[in-house]
PDB file of N, CA and C in Angstrom:
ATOM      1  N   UNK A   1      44.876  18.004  -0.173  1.00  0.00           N
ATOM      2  CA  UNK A   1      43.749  17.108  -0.057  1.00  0.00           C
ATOM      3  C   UNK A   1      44.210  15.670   0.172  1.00  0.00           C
ATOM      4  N   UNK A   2      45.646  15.555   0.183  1.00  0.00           N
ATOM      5  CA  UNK A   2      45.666  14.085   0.141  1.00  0.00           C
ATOM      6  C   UNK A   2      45.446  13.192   1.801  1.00  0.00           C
ATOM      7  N   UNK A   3      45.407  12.247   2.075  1.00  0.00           N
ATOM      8  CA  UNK A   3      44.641  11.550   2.997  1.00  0.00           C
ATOM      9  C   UNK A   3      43.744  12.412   3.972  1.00  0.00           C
ATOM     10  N   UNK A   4      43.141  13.207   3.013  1.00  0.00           N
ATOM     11  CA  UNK A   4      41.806  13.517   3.694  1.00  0.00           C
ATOM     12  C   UNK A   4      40.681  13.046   3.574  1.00  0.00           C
ATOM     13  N   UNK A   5      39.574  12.310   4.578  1.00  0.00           N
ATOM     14  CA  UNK A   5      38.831  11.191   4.460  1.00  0.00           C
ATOM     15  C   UNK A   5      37.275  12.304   3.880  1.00  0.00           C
ATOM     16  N   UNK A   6      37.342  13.356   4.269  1.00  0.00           N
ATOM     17  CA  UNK A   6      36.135  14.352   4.034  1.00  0.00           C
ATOM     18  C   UNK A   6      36.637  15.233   3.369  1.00  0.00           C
ATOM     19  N   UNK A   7      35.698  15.005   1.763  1.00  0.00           N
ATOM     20  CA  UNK A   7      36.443  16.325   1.018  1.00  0.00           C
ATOM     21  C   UNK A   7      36.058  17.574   1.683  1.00  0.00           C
ATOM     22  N   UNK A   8      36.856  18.450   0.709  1.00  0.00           N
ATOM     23  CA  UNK A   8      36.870  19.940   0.987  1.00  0.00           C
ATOM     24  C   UNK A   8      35.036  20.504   0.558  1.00  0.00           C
ATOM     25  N   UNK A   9      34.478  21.334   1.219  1.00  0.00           N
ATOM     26  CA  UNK A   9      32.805  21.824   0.672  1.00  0.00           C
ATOM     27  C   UNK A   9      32.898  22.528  -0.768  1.00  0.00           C
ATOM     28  N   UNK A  10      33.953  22.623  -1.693  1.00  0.00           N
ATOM     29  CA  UNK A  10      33.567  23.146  -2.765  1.00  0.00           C
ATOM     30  C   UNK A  10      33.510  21.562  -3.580  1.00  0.00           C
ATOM     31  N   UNK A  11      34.114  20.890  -2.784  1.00  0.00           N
ATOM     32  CA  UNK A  11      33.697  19.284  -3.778  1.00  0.00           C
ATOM     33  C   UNK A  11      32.423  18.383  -3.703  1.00  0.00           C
ATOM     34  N   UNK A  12      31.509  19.086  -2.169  1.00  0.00           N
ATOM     35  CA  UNK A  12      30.807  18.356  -2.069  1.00  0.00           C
ATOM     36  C   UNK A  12      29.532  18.462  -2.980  1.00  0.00           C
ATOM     37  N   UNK A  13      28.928  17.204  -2.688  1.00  0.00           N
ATOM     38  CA  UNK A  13      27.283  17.094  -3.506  1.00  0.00           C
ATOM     39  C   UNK A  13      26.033  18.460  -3.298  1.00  0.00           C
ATOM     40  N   UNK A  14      25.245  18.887  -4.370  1.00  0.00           N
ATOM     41  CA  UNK A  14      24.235  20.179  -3.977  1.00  0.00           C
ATOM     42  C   UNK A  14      23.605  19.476  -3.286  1.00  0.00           C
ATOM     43  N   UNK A  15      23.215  20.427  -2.005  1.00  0.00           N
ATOM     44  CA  UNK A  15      22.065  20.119  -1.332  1.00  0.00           C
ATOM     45  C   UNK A  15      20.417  20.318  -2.056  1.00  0.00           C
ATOM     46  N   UNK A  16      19.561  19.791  -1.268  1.00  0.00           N
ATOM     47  CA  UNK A  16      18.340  20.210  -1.924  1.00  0.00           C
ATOM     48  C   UNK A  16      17.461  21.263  -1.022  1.00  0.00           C
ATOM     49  N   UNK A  17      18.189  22.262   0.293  1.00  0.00           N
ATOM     50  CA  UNK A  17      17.267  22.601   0.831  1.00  0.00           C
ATOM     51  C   UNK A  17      17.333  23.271   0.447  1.00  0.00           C
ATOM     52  N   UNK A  18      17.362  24.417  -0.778  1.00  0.00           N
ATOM     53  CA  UNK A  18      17.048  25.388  -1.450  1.00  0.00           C
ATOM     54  C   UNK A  18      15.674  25.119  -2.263  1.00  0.00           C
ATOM     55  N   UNK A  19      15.506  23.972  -2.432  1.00  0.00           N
ATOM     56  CA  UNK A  19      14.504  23.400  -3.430  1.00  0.00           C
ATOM     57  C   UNK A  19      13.031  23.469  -2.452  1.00  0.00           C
ATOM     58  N   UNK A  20      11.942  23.622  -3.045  1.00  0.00           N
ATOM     59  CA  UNK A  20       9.829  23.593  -2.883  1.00  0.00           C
ATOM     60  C   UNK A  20      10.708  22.315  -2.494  1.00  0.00           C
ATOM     61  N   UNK A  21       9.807  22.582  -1.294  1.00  0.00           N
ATOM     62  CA  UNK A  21       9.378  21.195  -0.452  1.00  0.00           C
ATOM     63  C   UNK A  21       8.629  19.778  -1.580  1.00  0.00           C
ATOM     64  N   UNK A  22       7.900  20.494  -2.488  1.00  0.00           N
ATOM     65  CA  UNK A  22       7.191  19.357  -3.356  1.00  0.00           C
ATOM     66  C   UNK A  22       8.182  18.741  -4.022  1.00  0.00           C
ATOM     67  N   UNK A  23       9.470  19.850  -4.548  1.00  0.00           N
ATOM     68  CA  UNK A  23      10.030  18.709  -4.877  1.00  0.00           C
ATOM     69  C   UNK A  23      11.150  17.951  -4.739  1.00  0.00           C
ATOM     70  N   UNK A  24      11.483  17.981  -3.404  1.00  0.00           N
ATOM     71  CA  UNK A  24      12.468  17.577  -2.467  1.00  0.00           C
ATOM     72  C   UNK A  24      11.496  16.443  -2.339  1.00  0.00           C
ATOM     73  N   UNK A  25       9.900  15.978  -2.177  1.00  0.00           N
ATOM     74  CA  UNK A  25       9.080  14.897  -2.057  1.00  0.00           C
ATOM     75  C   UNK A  25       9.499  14.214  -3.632  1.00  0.00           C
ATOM     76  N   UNK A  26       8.948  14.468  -4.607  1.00  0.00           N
ATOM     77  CA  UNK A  26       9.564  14.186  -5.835  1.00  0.00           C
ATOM     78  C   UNK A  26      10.568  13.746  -6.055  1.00  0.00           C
ATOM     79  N   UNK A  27      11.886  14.253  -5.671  1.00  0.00           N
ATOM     80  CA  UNK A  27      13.523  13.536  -5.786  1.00  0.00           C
ATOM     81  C   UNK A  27      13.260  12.177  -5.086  1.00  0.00           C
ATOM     82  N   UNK A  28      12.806  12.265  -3.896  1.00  0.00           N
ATOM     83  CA  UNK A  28      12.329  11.393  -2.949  1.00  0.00           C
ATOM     84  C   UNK A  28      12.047   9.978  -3.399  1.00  0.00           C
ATOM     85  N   UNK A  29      10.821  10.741  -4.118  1.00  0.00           N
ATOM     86  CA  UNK A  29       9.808   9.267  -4.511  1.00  0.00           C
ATOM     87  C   UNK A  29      10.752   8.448  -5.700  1.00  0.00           C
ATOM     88  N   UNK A  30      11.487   9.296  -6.729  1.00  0.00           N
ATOM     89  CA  UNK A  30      12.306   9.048  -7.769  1.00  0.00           C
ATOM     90  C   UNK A  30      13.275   8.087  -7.058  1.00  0.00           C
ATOM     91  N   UNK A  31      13.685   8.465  -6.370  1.00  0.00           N
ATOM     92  CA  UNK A  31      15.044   7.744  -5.264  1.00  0.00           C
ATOM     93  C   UNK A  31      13.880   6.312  -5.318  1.00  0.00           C
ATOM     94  N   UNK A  32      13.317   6.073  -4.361  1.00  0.00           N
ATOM     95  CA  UNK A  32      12.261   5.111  -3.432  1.00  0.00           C
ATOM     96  C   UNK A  32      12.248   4.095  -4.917  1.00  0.00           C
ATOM     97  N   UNK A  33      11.513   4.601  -6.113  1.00  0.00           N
ATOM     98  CA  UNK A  33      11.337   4.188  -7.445  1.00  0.00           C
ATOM     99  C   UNK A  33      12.129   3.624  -7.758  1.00  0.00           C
ATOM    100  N   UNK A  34      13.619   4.075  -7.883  1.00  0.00           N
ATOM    101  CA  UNK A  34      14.614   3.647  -8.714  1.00  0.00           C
ATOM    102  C   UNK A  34      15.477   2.344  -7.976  1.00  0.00           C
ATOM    103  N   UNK A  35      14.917   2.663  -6.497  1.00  0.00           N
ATOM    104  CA  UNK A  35      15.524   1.581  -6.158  1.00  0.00           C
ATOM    105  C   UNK A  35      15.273   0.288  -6.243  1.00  0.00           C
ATOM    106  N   UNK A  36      13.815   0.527  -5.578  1.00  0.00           N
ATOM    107  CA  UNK A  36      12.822  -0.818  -6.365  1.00  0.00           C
ATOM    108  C   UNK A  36      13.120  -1.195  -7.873  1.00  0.00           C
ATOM    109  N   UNK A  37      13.310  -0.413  -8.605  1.00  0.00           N
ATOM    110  CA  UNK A  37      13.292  -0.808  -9.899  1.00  0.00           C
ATOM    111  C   UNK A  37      14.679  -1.938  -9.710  1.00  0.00           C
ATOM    112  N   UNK A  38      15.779  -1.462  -9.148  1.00  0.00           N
ATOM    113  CA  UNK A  38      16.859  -2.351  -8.712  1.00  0.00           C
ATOM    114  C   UNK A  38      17.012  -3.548  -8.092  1.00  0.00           C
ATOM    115  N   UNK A  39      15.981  -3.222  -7.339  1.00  0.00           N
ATOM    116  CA  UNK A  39      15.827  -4.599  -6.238  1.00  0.00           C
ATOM    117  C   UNK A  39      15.094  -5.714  -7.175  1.00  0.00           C
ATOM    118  N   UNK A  40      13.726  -5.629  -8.180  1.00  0.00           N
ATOM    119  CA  UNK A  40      12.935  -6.213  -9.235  1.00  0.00           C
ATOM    120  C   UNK A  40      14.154  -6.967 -10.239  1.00  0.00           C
ATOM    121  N   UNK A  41      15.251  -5.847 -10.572  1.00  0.00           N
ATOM    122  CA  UNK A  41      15.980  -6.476 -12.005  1.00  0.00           C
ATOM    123  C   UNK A  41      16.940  -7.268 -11.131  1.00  0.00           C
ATOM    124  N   UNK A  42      17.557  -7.417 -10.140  1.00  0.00           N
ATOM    125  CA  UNK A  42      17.880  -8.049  -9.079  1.00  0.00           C
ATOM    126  C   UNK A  42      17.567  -9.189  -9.044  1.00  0.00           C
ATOM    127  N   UNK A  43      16.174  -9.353  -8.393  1.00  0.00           N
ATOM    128  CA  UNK A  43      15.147 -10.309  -8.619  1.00  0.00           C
ATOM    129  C   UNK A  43      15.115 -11.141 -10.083  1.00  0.00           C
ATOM    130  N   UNK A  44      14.877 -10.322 -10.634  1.00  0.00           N
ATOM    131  CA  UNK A  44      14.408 -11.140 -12.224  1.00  0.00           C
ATOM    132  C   UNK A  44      15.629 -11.804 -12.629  1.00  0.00           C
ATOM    133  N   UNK A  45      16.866 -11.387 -12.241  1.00  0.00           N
ATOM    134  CA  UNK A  45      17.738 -12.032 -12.895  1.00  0.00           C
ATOM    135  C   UNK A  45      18.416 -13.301 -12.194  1.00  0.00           C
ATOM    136  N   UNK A  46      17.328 -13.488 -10.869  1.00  0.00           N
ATOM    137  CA  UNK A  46      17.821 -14.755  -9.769  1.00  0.00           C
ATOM    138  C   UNK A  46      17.228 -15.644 -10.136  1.00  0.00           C
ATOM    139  N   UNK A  47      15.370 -15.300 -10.431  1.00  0.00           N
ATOM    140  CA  UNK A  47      15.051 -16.115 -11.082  1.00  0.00           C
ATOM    141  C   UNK A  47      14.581 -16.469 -12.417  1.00  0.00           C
ATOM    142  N   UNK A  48      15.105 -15.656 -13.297  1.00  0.00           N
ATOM    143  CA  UNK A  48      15.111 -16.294 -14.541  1.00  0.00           C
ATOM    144  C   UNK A  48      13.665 -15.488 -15.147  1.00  0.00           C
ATOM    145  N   UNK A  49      13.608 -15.172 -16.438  1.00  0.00           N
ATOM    146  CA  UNK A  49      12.555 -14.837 -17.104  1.00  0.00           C
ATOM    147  C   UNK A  49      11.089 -15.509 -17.004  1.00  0.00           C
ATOM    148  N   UNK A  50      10.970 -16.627 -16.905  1.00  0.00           N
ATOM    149  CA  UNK A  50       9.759 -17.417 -16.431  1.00  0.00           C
ATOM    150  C   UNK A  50       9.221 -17.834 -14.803  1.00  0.00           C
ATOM    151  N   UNK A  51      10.648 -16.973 -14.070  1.00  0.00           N
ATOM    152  CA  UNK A  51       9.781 -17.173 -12.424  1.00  0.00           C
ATOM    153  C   UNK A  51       9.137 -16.414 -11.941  1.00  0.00           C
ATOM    154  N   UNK A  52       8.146 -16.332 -11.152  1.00  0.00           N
ATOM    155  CA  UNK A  52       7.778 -15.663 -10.437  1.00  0.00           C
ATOM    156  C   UNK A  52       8.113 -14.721  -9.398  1.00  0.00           C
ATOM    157  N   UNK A  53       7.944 -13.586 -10.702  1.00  0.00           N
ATOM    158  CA  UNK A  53       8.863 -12.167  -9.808  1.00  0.00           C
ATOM    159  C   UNK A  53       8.062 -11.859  -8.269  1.00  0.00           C
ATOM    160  N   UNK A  54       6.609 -11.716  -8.287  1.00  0.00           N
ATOM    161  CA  UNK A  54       6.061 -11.463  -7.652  1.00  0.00           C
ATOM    162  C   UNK A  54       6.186 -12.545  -5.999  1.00  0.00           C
ATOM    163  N   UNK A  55       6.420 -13.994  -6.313  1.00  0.00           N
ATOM    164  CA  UNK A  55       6.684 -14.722  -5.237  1.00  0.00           C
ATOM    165  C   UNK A  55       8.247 -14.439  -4.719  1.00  0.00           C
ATOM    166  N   UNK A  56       8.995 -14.289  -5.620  1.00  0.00           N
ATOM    167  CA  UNK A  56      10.274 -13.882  -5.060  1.00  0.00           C
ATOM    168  C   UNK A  56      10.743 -12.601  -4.015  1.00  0.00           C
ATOM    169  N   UNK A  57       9.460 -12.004  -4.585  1.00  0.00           N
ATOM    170  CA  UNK A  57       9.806 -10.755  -3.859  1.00  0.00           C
ATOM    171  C   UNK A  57       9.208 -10.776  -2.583  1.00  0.00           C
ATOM    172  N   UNK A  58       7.824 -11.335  -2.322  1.00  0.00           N
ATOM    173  CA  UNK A  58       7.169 -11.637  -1.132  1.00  0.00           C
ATOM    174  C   UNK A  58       8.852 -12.400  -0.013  1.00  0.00           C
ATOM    175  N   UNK A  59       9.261 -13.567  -0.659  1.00  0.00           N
ATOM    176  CA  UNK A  59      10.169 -13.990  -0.109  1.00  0.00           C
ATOM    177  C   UNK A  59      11.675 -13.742   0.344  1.00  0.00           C
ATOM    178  N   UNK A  60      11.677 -12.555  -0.347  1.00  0.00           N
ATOM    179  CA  UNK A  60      13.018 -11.303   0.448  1.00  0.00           C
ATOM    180  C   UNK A  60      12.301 -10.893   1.147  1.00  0.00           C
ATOM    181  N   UNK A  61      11.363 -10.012   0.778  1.00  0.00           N
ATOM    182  CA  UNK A  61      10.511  -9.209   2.078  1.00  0.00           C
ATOM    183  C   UNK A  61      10.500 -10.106   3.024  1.00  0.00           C
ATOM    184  N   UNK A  62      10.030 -11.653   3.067  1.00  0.00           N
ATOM    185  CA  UNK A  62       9.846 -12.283   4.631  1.00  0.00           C
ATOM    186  C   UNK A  62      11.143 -12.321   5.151  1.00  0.00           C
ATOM    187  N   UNK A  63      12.300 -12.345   4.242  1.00  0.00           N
ATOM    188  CA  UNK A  63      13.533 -13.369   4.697  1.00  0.00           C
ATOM    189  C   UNK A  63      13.644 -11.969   5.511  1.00  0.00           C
ATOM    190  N   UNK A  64      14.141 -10.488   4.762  1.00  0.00           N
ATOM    191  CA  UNK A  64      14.443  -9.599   5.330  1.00  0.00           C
ATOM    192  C   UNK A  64      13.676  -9.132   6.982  1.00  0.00           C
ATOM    193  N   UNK A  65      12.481  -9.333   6.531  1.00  0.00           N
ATOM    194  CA  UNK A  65      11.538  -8.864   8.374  1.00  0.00           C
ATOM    195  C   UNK A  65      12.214 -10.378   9.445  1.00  0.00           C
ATOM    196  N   UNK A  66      12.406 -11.689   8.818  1.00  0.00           N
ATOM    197  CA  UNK A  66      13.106 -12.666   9.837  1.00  0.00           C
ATOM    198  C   UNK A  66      14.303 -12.456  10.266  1.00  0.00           C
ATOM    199  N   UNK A  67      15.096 -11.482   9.426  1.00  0.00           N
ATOM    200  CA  UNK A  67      16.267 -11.095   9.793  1.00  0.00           C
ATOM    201  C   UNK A  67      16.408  -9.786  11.172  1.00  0.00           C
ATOM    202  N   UNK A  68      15.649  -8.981  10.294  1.00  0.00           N
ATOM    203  CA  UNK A  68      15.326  -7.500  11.444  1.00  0.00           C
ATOM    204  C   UNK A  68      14.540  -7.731  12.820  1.00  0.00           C
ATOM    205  N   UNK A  69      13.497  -8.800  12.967  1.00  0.00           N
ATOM    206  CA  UNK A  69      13.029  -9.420  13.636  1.00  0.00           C
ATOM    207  C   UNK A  69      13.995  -9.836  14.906  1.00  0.00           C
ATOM    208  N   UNK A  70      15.126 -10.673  14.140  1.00  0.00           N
ATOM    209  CA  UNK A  70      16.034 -11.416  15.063  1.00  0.00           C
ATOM    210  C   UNK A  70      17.251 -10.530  15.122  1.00  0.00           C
ATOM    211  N   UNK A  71      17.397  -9.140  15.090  1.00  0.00           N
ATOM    212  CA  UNK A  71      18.017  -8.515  15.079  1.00  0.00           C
ATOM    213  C   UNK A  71      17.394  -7.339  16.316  1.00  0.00           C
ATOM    214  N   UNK A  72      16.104  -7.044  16.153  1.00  0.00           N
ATOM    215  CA  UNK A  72      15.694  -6.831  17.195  1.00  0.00           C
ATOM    216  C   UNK A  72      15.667  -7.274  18.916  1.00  0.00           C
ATOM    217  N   UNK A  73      15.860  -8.704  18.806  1.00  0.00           N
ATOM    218  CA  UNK A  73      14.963  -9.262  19.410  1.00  0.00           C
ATOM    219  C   UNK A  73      16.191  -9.761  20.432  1.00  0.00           C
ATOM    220  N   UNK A  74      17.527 -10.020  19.677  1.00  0.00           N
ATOM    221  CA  UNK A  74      19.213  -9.564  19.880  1.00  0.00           C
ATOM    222  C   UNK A  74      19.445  -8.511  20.908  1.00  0.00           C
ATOM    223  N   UNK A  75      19.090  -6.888  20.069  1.00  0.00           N
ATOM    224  CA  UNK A  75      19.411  -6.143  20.716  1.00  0.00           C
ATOM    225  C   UNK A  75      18.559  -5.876  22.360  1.00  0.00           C
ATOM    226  N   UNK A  76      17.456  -5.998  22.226  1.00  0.00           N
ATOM    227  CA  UNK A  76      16.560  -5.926  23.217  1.00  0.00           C
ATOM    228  C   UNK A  76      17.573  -7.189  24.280  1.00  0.00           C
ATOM    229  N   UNK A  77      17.928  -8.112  23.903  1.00  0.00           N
ATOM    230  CA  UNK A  77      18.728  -9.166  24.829  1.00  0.00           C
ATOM    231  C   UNK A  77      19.653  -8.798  25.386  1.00  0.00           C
ATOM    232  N   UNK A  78      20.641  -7.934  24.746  1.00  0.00           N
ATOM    233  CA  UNK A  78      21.518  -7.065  25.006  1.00  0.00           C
ATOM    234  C   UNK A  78      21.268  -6.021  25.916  1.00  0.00           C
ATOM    235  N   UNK A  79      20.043  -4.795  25.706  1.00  0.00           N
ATOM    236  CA  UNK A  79      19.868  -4.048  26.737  1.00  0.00           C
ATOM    237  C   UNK A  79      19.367  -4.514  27.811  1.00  0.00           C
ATOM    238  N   UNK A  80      18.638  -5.487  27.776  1.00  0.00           N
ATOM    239  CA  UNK A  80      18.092  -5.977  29.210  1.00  0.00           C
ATOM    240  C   UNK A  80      19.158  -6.688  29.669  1.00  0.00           C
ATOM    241  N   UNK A  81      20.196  -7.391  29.391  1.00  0.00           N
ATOM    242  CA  UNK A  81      21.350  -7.981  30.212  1.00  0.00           C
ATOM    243  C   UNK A  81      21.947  -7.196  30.286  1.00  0.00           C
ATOM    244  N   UNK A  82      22.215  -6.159  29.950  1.00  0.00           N
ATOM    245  CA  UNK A  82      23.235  -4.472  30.633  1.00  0.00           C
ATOM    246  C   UNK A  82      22.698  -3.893  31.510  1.00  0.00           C
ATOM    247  N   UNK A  83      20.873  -3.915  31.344  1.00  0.00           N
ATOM    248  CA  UNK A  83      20.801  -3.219  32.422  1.00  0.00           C
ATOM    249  C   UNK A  83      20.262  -3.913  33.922  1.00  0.00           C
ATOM    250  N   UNK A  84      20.611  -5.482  33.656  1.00  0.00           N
ATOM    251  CA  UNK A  84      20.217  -5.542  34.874  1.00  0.00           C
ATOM    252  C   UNK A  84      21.404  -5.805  35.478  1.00  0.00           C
ATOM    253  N   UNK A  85      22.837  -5.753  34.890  1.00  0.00           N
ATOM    254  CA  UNK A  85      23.889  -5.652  35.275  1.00  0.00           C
ATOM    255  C   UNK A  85      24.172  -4.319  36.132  1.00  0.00           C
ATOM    256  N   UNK A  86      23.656  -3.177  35.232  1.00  0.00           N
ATOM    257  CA  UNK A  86      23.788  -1.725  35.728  1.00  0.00           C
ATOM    258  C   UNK A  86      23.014  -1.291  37.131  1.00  0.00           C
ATOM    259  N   UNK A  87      22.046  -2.368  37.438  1.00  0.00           N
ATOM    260  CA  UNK A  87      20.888  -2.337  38.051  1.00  0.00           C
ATOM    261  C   UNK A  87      21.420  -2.903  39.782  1.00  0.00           C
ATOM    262  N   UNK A  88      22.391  -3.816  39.252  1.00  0.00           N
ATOM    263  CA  UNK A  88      22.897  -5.095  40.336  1.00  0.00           C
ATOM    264  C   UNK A  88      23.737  -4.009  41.838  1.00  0.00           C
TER     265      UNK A  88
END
């Protein structure tokens, strides 16, 4: 096993497609939950016990969509200058 970058399949993680669809939704939502719960104590601990968790969070959410936004908006710049290169 040594410098192997992909363990061997008796090491790997259980899958869940053996599992009811309901609760492969369930693990799901638990996941979705727990993360938020992460992102909040995250939060709370940037700004302090008396700030406003609720404005902080509005203000990742914007920072994050200004980011993906201009990350979009990048790539789209990118395919249209390739393809009117490809085009030429």
């Amino acid at each position: 096993m040594e410098n192997q970058l992909i363990p061997p399949p008796d090491l790997a993680p259980p899958g869940v497609k053996h599992l009811p669809l309901a609760m492969r939704i369930e693990l799901w939502r638990n996941l979705v939950d727990s993360c938020e719960a992460l992102l909040l104590a995250g939060l709370r601990s940037r700004i302090g016990p008396e700030g406003d968790l609720q404005l902080a969070y509005r203000d990742r959410y914007a920072r994050q969509m200004l980011e993906h936004e201009r990350a979009q908006i990048q790539f789209l710049a990118n395919l249209s200058q390739r393809e009117s290169r490809d085009g030429d």
